[in-house]
Protein backbone atom coordinates (compact mmCIF):
# COMPACT_ATOMS: atom_id res chain seq x y z
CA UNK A 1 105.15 99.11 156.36
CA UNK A 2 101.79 98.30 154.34
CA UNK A 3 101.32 101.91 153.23
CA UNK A 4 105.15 102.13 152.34
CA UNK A 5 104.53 98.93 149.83
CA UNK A 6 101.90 100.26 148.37
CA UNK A 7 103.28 103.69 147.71
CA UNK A 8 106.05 101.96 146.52
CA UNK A 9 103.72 99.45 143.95
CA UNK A 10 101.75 102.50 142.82
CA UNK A 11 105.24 104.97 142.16
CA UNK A 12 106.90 101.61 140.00
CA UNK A 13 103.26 101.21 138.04
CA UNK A 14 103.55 105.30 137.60
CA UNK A 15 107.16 105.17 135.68
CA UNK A 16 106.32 101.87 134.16
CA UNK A 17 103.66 103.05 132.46
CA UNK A 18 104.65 106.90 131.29
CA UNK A 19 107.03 105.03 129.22
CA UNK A 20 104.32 103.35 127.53
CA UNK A 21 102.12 106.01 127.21
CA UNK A 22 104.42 108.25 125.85
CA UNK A 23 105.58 105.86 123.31
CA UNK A 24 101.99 105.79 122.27
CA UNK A 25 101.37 109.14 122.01
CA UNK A 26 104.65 109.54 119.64
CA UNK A 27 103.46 106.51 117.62
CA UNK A 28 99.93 108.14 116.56
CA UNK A 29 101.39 111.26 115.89
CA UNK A 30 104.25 110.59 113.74
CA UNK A 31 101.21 109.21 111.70
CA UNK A 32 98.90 111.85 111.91
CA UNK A 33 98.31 113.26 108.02
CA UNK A 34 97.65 116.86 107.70
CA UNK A 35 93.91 117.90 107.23
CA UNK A 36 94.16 119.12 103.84
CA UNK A 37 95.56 115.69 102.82
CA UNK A 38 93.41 114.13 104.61
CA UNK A 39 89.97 115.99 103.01
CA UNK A 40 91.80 115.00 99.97
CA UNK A 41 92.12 111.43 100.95
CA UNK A 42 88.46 111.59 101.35
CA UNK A 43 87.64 113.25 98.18
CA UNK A 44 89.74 110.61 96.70
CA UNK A 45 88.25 107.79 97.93
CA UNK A 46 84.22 108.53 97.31
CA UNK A 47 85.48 109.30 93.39
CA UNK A 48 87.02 105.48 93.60
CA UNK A 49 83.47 104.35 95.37
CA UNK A 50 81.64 106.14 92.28
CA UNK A 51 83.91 104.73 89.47
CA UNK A 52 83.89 101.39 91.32
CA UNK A 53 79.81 101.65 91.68
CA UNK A 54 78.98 103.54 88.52
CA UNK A 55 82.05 100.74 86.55
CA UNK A 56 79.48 98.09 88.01
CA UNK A 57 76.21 99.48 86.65
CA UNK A 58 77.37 100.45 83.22
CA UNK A 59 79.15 96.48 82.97
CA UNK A 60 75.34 95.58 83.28
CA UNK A 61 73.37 97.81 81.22
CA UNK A 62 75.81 98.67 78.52
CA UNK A 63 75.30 97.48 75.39
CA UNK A 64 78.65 97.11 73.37
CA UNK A 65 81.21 94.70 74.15
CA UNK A 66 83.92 97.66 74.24
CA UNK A 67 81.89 99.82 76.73
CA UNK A 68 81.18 96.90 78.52
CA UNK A 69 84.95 95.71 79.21
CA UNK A 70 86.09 99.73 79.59
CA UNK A 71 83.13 99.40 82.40
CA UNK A 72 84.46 96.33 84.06
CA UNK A 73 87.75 97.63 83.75
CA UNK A 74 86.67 100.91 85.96
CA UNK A 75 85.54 99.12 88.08
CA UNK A 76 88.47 97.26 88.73
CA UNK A 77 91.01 99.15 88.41
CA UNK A 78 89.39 101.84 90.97
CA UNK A 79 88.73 98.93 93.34
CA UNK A 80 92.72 98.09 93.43
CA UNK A 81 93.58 102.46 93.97
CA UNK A 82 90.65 102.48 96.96
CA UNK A 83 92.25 99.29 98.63
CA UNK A 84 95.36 101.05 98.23
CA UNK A 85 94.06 104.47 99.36
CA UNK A 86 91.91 102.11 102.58
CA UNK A 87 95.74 100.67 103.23
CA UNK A 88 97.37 104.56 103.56
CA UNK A 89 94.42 106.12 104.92
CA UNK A 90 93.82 103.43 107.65
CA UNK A 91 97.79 103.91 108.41
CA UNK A 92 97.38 107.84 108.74
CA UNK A 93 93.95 107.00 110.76
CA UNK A 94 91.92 108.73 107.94
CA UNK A 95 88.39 107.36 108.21
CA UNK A 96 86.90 107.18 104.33
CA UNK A 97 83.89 107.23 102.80
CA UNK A 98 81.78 103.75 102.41
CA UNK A 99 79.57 104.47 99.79
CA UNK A 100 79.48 106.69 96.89
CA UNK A 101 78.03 110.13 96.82
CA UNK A 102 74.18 111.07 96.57
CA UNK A 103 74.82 113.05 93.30
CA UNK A 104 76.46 111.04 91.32
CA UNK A 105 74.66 107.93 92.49
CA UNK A 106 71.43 109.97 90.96
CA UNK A 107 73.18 111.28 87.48
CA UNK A 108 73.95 107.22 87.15
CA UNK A 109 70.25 106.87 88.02
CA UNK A 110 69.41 109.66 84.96
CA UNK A 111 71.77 107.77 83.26
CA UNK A 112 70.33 104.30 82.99
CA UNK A 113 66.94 105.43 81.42
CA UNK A 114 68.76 105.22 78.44
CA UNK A 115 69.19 102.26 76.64
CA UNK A 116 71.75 100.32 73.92
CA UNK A 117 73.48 102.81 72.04
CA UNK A 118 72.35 105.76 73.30
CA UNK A 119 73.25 104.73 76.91
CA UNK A 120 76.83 103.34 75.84
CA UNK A 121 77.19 106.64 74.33
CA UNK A 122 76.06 108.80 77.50
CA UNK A 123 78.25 106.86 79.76
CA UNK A 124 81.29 107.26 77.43
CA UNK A 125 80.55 110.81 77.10
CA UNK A 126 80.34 111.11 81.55
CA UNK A 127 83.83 108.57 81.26
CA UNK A 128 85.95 111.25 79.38
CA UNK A 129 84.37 114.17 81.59
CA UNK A 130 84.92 112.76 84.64
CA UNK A 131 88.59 111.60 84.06
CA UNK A 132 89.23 115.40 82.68
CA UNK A 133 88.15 116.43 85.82
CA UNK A 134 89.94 113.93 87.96
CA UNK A 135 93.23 113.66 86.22
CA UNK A 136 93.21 117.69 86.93
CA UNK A 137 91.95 117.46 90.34
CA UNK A 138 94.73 114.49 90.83
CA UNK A 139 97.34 116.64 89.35
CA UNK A 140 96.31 119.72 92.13
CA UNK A 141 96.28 117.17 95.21
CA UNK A 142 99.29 115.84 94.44
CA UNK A 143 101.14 119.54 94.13
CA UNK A 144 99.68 120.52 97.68
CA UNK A 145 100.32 117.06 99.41
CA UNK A 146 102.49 117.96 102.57
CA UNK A 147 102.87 113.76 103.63
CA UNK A 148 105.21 112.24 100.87
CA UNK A 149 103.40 108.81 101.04
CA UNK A 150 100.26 110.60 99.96
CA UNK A 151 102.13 112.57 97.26
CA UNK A 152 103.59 109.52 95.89
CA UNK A 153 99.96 107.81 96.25
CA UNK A 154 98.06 110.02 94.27
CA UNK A 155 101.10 110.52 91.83
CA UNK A 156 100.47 106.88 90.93
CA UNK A 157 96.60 107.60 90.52
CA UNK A 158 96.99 110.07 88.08
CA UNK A 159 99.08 108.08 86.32
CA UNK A 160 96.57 105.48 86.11
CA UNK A 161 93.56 108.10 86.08
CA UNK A 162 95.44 109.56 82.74
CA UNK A 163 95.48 105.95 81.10
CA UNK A 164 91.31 105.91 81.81
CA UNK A 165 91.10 109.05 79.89
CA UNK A 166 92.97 108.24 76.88
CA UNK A 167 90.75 104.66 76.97
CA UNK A 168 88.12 106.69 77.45
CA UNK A 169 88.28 108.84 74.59
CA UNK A 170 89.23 106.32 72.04
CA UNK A 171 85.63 104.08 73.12
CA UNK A 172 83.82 107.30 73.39
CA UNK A 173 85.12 108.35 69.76
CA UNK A 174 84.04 104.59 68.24
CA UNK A 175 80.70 105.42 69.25
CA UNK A 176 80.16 108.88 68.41
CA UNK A 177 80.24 110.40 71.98
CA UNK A 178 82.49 113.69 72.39
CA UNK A 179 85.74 112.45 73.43
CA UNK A 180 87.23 115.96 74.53
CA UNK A 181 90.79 116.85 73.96
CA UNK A 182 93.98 114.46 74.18
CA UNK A 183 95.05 114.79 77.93
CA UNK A 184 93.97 117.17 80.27
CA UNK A 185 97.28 117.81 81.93
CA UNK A 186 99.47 117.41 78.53
């Protein structure tokens, strides 16, 4: 009778729990992100951390009230799309980056020997480069994005990426730094 109960206990806790387990297994994968959205999740996120950090340093060191604000406003604004990006990500169970990347942590580094003008000037000039090269690397992500909350995710970041540029250009131009062509994507 003993071994009939527990046969019985352990056979109920069997189909009890397939259910479950199942219903687990279905949850994480209608999440799972394919891994060419999530590489560029990744990529996306350690070119927020180096706005973010390189917004923070130039804020600090730059010598012009207009560089100064177009720094603080980097870093803000890339803050808000990397909390946004952390929200998706963490909801597709995308680890990101923490921290931004080696290299560009050192060309901010080469950056900051410079001083008043001439830094305001070189960090303008890196601000219109680097938001030609994002707003086009924004612009290929979100053509290939297979999950449509990504797509619609880094839509809105080029969007906002594209705004950066045109700011970009028009400080970079009031201090005599190349300010590249209009748009990159226009």
């Amino acid at each position: 009778m003993r071994y009939t109960q527990t046969l019985a206990a352990i056979a109920l806790g069997a189909v009890l729990a397939v259910p479950a387990a199942y219903a687990q297994v279905l949850k994480k994968s209608d999440q799972k992100i394919d891994n060419a959205d999530a590489a560029a999740m990744k990529q996306l996120a350690q070119a927020n951390l180096n706005e973010i950090e390189g917004g923070k340093a130039a804020a600090a060191k730059a010598q012009s009230a207009d560089v100064k604000e177009f720094a603080q406003k980097m870093a803000s604004d890339h803050q808000q799309m990397l909390s946004e990006l952390e929200t998706l990500a963490k909801s597709k169970g995308v680890a990101l980056p923490q921290s931004g990347s080696l290299k560009d942590k050192a060309e901010m580094k080469m950056m900051e020997r410079a001083s008043g003008a001439e830094f305001d000037k070189k960090y303008m000039e890196q601000m219109v480069k680097d938001h030609q090269k994002d707003a086009k690397e924004t612009q290929d992500i979100a053509a290939k994005a297979k999950d449509p909350e990504f797509k619609a995710a880094v839509q809105k970041a080029h969007a906002k990426i594209e705004e950066h540029l045109q700011l970009a250009q028009r400080v970079a131009q009031a201090h005599g730094a190349a300010a590249g062509g209009t748009s990159s994507t226009k």
